[in-house]
PDB file of N, CA and C in Angstrom:
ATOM      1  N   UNK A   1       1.539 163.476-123.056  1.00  0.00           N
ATOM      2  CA  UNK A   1       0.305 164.201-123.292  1.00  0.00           C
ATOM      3  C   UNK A   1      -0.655 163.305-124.071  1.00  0.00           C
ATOM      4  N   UNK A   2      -2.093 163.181-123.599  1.00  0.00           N
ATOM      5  CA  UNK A   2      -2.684 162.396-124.619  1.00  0.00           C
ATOM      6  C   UNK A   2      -3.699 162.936-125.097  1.00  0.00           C
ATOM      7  N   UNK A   3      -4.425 162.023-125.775  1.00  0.00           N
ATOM      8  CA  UNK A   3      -5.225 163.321-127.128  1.00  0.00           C
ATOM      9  C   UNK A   3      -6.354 163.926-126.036  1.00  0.00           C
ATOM     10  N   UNK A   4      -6.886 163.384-125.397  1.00  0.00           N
ATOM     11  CA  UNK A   4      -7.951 164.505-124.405  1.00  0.00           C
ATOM     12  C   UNK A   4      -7.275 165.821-123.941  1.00  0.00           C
ATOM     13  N   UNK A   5      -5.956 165.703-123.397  1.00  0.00           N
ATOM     14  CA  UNK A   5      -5.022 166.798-122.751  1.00  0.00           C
ATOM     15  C   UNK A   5      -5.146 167.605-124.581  1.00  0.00           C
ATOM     16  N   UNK A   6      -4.624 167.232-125.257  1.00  0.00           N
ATOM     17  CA  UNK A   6      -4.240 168.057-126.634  1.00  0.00           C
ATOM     18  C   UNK A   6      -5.312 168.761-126.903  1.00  0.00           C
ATOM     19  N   UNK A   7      -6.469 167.985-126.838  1.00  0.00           N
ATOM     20  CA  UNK A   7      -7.585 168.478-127.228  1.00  0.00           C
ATOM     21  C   UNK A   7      -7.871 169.982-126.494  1.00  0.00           C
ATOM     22  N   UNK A   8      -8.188 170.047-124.759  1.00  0.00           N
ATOM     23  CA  UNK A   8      -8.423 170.780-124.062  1.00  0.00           C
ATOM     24  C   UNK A   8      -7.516 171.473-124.119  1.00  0.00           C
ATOM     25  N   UNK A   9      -6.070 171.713-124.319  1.00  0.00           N
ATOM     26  CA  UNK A   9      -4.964 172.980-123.810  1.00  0.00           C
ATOM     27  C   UNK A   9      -4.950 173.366-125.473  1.00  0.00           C
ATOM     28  N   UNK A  10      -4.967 172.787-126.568  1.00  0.00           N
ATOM     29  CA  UNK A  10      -4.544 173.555-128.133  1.00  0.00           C
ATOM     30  C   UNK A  10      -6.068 173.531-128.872  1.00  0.00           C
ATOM     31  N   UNK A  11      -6.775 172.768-128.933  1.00  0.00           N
ATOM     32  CA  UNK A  11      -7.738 172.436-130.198  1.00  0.00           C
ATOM     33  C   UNK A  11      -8.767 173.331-129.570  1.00  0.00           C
ATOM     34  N   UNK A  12      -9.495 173.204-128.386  1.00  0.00           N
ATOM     35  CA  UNK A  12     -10.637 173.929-128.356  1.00  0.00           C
ATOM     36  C   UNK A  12      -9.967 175.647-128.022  1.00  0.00           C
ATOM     37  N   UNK A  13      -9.131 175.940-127.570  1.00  0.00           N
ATOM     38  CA  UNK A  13      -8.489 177.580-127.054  1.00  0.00           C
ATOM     39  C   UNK A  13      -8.679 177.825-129.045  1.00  0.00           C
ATOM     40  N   UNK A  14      -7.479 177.328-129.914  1.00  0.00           N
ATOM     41  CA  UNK A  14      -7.317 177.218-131.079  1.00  0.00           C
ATOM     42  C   UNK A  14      -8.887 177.656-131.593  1.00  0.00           C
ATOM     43  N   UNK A  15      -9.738 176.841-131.764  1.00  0.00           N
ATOM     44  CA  UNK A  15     -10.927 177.076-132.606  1.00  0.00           C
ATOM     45  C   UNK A  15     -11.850 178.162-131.833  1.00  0.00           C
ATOM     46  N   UNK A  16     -11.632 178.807-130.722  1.00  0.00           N
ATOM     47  CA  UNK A  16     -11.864 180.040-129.925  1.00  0.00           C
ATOM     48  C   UNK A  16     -11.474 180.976-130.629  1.00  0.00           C
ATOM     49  N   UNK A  17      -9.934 181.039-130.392  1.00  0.00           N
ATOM     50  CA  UNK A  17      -9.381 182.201-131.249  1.00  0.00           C
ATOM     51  C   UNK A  17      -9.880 182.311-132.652  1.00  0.00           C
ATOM     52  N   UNK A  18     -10.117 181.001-133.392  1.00  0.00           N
ATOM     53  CA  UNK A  18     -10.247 181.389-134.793  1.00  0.00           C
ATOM     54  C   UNK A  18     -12.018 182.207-134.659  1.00  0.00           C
ATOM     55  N   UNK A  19     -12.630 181.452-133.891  1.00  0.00           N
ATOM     56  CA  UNK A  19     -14.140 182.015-134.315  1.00  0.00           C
ATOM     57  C   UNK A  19     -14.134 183.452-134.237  1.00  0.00           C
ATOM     58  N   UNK A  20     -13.190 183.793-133.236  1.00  0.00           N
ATOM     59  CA  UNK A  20     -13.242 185.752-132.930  1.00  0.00           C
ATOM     60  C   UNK A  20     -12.901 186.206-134.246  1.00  0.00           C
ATOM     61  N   UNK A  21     -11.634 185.661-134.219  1.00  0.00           N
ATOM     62  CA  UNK A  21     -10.986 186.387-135.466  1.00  0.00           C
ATOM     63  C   UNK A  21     -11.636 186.320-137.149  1.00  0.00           C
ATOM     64  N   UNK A  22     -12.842 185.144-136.866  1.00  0.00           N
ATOM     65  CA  UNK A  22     -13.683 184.997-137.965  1.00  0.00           C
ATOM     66  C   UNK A  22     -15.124 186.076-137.638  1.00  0.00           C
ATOM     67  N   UNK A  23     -15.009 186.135-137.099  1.00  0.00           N
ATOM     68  CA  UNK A  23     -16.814 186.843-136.515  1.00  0.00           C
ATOM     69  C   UNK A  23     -16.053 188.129-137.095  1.00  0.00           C
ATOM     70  N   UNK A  24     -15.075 189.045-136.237  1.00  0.00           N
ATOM     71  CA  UNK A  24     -14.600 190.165-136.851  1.00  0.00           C
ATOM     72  C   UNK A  24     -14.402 190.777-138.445  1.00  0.00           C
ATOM     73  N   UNK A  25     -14.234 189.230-139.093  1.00  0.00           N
ATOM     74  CA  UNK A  25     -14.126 189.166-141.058  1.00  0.00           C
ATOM     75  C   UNK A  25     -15.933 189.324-140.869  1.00  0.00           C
ATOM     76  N   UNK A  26     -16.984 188.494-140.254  1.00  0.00           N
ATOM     77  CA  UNK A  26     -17.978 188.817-140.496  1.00  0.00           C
ATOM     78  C   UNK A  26     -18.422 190.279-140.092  1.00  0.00           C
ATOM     79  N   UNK A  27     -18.223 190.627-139.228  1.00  0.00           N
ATOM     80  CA  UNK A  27     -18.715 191.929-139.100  1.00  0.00           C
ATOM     81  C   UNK A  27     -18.047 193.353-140.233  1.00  0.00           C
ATOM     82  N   UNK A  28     -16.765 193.107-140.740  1.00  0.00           N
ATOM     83  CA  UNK A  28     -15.975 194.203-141.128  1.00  0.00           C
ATOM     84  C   UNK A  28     -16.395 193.868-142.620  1.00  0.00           C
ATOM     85  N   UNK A  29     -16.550 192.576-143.083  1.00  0.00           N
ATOM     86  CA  UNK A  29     -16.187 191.982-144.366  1.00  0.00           C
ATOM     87  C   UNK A  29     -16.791 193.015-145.274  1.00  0.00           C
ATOM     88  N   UNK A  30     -15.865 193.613-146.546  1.00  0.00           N
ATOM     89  CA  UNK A  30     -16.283 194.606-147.474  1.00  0.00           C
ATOM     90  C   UNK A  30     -17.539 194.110-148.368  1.00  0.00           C
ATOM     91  N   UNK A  31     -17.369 193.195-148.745  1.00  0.00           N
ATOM     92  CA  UNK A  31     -18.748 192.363-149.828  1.00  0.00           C
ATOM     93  C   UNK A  31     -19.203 191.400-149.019  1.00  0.00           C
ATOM     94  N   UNK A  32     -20.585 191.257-149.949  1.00  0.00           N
ATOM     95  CA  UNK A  32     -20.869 189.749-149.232  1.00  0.00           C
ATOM     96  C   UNK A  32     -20.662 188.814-149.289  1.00  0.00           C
ATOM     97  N   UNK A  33     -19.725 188.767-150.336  1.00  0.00           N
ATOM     98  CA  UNK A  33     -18.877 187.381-150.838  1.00  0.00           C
ATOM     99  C   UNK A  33     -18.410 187.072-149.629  1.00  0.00           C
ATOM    100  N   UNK A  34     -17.263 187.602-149.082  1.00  0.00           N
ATOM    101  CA  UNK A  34     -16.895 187.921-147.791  1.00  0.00           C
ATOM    102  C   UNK A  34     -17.929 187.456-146.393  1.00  0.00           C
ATOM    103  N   UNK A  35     -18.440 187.656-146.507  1.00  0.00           N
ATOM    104  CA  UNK A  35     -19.589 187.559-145.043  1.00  0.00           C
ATOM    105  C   UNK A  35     -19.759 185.721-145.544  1.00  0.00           C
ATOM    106  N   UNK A  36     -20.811 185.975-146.382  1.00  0.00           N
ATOM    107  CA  UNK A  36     -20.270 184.430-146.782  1.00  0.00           C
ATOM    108  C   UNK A  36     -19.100 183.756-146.866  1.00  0.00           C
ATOM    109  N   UNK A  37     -18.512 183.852-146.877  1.00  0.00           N
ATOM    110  CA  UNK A  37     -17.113 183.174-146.860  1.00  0.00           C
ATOM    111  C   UNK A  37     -16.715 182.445-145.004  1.00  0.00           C
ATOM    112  N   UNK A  38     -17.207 184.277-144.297  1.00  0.00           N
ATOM    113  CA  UNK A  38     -16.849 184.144-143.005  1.00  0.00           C
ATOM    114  C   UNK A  38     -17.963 183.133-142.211  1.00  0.00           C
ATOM    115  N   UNK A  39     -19.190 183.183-142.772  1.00  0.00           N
ATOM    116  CA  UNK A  39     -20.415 182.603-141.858  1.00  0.00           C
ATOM    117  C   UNK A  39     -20.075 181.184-142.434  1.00  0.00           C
ATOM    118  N   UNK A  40     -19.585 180.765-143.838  1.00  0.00           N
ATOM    119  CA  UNK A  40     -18.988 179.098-143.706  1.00  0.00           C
ATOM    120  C   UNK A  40     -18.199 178.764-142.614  1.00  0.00           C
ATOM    121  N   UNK A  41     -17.317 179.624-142.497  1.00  0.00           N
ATOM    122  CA  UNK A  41     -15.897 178.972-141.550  1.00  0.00           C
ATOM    123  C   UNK A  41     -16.331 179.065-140.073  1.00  0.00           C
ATOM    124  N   UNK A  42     -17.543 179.834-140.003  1.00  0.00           N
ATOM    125  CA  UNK A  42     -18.053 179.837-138.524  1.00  0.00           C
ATOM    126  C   UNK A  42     -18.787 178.463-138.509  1.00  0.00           C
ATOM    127  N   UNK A  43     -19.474 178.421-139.567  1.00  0.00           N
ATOM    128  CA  UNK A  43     -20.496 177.043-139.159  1.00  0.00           C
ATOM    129  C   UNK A  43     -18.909 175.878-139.030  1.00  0.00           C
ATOM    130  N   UNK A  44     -18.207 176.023-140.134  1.00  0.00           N
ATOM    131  CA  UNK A  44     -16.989 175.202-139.966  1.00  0.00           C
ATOM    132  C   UNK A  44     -16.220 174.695-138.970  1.00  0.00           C
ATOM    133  N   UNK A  45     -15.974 175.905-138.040  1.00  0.00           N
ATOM    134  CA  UNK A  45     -15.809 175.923-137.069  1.00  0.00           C
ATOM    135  C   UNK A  45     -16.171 175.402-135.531  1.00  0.00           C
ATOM    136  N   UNK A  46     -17.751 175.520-136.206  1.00  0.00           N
ATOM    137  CA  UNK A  46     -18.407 175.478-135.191  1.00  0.00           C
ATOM    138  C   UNK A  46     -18.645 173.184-135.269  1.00  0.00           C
ATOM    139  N   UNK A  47     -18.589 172.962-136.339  1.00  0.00           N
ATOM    140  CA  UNK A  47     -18.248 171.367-136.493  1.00  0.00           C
ATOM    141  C   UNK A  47     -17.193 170.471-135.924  1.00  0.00           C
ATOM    142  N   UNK A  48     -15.978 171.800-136.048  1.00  0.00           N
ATOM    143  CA  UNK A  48     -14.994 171.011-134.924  1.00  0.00           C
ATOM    144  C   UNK A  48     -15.013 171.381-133.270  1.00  0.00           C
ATOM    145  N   UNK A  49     -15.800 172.596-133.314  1.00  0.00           N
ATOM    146  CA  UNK A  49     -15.918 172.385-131.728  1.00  0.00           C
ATOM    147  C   UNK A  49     -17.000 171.448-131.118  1.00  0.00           C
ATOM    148  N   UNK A  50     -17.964 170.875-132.197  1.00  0.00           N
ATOM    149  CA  UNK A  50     -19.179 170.039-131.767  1.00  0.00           C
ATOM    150  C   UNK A  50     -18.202 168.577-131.698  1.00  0.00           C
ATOM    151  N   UNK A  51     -17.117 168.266-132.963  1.00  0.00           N
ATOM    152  CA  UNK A  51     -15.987 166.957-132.891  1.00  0.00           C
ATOM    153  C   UNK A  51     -15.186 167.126-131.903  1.00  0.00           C
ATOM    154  N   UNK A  52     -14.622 168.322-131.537  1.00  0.00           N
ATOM    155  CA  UNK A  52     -14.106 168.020-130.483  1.00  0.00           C
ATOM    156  C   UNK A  52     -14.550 167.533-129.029  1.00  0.00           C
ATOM    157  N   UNK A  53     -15.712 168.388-128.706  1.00  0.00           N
ATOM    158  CA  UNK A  53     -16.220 167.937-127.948  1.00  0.00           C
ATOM    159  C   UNK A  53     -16.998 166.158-127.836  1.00  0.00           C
ATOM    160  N   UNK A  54     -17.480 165.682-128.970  1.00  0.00           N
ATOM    161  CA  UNK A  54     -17.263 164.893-128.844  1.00  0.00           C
ATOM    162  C   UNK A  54     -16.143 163.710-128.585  1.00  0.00           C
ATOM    163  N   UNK A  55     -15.203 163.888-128.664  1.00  0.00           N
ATOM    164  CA  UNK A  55     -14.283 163.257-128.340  1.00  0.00           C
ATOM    165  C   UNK A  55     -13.807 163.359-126.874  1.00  0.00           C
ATOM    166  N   UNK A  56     -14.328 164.292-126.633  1.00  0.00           N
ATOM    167  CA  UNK A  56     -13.569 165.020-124.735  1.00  0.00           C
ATOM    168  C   UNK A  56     -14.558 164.129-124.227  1.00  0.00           C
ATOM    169  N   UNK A  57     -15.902 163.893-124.835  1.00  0.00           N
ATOM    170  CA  UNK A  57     -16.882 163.994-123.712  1.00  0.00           C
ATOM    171  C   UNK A  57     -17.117 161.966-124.273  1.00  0.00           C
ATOM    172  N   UNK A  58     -16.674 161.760-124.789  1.00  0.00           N
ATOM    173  CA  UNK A  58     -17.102 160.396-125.642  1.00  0.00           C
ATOM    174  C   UNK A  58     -18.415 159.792-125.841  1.00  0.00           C
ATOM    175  N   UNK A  59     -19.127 161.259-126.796  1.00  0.00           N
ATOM    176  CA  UNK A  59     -20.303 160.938-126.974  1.00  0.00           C
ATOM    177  C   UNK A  59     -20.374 160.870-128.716  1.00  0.00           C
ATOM    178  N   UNK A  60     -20.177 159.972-128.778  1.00  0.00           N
ATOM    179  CA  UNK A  60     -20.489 159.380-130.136  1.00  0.00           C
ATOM    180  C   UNK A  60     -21.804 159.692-131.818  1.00  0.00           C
ATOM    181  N   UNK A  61     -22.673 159.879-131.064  1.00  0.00           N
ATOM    182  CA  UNK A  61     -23.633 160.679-131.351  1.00  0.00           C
ATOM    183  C   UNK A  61     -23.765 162.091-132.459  1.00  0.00           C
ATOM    184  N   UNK A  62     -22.879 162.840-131.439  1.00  0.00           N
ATOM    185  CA  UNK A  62     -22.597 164.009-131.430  1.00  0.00           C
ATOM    186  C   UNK A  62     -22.152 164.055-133.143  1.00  0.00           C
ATOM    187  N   UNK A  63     -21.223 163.329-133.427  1.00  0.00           N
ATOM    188  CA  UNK A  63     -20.518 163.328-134.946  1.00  0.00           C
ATOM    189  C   UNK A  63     -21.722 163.053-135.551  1.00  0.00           C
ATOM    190  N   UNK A  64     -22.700 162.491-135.707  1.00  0.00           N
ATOM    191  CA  UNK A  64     -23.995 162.695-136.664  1.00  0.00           C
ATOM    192  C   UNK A  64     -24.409 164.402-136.900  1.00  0.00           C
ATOM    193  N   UNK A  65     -24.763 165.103-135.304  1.00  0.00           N
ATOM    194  CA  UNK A  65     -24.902 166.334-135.788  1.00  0.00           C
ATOM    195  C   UNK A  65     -23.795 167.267-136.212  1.00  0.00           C
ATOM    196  N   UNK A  66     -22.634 166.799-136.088  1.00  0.00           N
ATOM    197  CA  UNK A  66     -21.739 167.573-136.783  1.00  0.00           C
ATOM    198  C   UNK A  66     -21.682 167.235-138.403  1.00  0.00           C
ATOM    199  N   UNK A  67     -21.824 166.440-138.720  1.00  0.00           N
ATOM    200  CA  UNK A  67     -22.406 165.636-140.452  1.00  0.00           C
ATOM    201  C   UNK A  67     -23.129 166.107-140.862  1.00  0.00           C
ATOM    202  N   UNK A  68     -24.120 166.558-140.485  1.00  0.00           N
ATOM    203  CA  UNK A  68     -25.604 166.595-140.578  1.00  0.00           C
ATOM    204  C   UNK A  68     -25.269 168.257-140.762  1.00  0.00           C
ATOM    205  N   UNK A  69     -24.655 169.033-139.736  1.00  0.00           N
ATOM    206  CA  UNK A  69     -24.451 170.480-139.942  1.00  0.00           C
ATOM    207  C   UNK A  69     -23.308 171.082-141.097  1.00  0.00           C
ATOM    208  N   UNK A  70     -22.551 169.960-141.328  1.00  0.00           N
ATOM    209  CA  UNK A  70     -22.081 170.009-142.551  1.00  0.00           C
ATOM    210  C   UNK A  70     -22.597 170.160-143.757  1.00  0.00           C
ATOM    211  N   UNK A  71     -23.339 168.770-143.831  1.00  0.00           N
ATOM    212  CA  UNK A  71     -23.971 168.973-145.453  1.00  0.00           C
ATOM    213  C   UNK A  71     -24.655 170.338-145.232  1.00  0.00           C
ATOM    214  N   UNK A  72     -25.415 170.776-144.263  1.00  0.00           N
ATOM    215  CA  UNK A  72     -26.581 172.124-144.277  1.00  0.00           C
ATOM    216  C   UNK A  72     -25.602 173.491-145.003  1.00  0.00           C
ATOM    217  N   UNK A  73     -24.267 173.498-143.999  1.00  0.00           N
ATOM    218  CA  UNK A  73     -23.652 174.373-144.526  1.00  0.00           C
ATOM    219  C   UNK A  73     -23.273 174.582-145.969  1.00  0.00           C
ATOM    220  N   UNK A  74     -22.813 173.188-146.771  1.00  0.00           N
ATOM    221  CA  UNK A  74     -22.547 173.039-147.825  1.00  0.00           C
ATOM    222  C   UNK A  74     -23.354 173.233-148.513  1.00  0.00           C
ATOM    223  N   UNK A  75     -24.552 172.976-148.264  1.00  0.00           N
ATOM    224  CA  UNK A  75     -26.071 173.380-149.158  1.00  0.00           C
ATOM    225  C   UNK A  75     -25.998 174.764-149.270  1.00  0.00           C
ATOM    226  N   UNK A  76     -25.938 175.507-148.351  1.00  0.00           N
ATOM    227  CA  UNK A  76     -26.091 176.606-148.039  1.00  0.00           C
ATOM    228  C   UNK A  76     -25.587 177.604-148.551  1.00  0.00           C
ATOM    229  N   UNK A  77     -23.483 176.842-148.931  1.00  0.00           N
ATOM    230  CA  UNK A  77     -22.689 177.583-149.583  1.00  0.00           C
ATOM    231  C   UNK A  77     -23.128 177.570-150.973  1.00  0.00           C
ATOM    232  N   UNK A  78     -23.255 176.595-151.369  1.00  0.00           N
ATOM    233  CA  UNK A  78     -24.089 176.501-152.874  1.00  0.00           C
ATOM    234  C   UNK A  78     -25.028 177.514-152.790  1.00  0.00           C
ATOM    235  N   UNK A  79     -25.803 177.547-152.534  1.00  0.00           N
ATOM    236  CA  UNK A  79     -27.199 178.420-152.544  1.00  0.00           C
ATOM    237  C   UNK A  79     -26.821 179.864-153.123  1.00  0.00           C
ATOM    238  N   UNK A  80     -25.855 180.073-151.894  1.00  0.00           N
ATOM    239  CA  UNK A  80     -25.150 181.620-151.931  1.00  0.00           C
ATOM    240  C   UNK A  80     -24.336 181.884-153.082  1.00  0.00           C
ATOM    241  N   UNK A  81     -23.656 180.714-153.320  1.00  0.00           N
ATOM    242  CA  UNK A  81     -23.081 181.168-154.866  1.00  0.00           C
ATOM    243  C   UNK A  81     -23.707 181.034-156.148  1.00  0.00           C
ATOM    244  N   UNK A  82     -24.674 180.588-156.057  1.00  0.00           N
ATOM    245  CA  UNK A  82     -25.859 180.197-157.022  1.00  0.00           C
ATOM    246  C   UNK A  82     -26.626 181.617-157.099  1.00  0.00           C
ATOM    247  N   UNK A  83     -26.591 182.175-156.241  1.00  0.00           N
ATOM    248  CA  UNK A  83     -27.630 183.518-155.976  1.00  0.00           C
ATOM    249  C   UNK A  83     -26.317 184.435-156.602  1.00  0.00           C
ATOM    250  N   UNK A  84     -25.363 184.480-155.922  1.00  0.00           N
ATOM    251  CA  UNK A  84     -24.734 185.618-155.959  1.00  0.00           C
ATOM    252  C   UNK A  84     -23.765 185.508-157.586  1.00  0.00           C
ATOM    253  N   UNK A  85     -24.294 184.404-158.518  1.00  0.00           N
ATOM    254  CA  UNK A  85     -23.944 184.364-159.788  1.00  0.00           C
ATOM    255  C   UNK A  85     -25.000 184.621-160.857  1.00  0.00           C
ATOM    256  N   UNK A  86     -25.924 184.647-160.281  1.00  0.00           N
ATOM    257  CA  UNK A  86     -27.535 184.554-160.737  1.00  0.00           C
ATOM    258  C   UNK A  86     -27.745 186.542-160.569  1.00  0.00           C
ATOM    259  N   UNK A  87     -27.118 186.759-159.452  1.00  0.00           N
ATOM    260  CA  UNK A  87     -27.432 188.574-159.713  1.00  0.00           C
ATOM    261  C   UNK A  87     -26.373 189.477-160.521  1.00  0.00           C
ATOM    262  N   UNK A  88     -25.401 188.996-160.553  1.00  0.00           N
ATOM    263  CA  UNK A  88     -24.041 189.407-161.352  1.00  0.00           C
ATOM    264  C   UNK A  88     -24.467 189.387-162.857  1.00  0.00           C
ATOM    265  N   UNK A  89     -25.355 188.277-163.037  1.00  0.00           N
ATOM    266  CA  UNK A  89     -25.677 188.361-164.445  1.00  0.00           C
ATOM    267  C   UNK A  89     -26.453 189.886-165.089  1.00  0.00           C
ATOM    268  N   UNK A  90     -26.008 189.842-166.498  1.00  0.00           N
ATOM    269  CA  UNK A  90     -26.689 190.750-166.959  1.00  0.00           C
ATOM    270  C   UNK A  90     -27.999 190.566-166.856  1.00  0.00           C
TER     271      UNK A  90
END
């Protein structure tokens, strides 16, 4: 088996299943801690299906916008916990 085969039969089915089973934490999630939590692991998610695909498709490129959608997310997660420590306050 080589890594293109691995890729296509486990990694992309794999990060399928997880996004459902993550969208569902977003939709149900009790707080918004929660929703946040779930909309990271989607963008997260969504980085290895942009790496994977780069690798299937051997477009090289591609890993810049997965970098690039990283840091955004990471900004992003900050933001949210910055806010959501900033309203907790007395």
């Amino acid at each position: 088996m080589t890594l293109l085969d691995f890729i296509s039969y486990f990694v992309l089915p794999g990060l399928s299943i997880s996004i459902l089973l993550i969208f569902i934490r977003f939709l149900k999630g009790p707080k918004m801690v929660d929703r946040v939590i779930a909309l990271d692991l989607i963008v997260t998610t969504g980085i290895g299906f942009i790496s994977a695909y780069s690798i299937l498709y051997n477009q090289p490129a591609l890993l810049d916008v997965a970098l690039i959608l990283a840091l955004i997310a990471f900004l992003g997660t900050v933001a949210f916990t910055y806010y959501i420590q900033q309203r907790n306050k007395p």
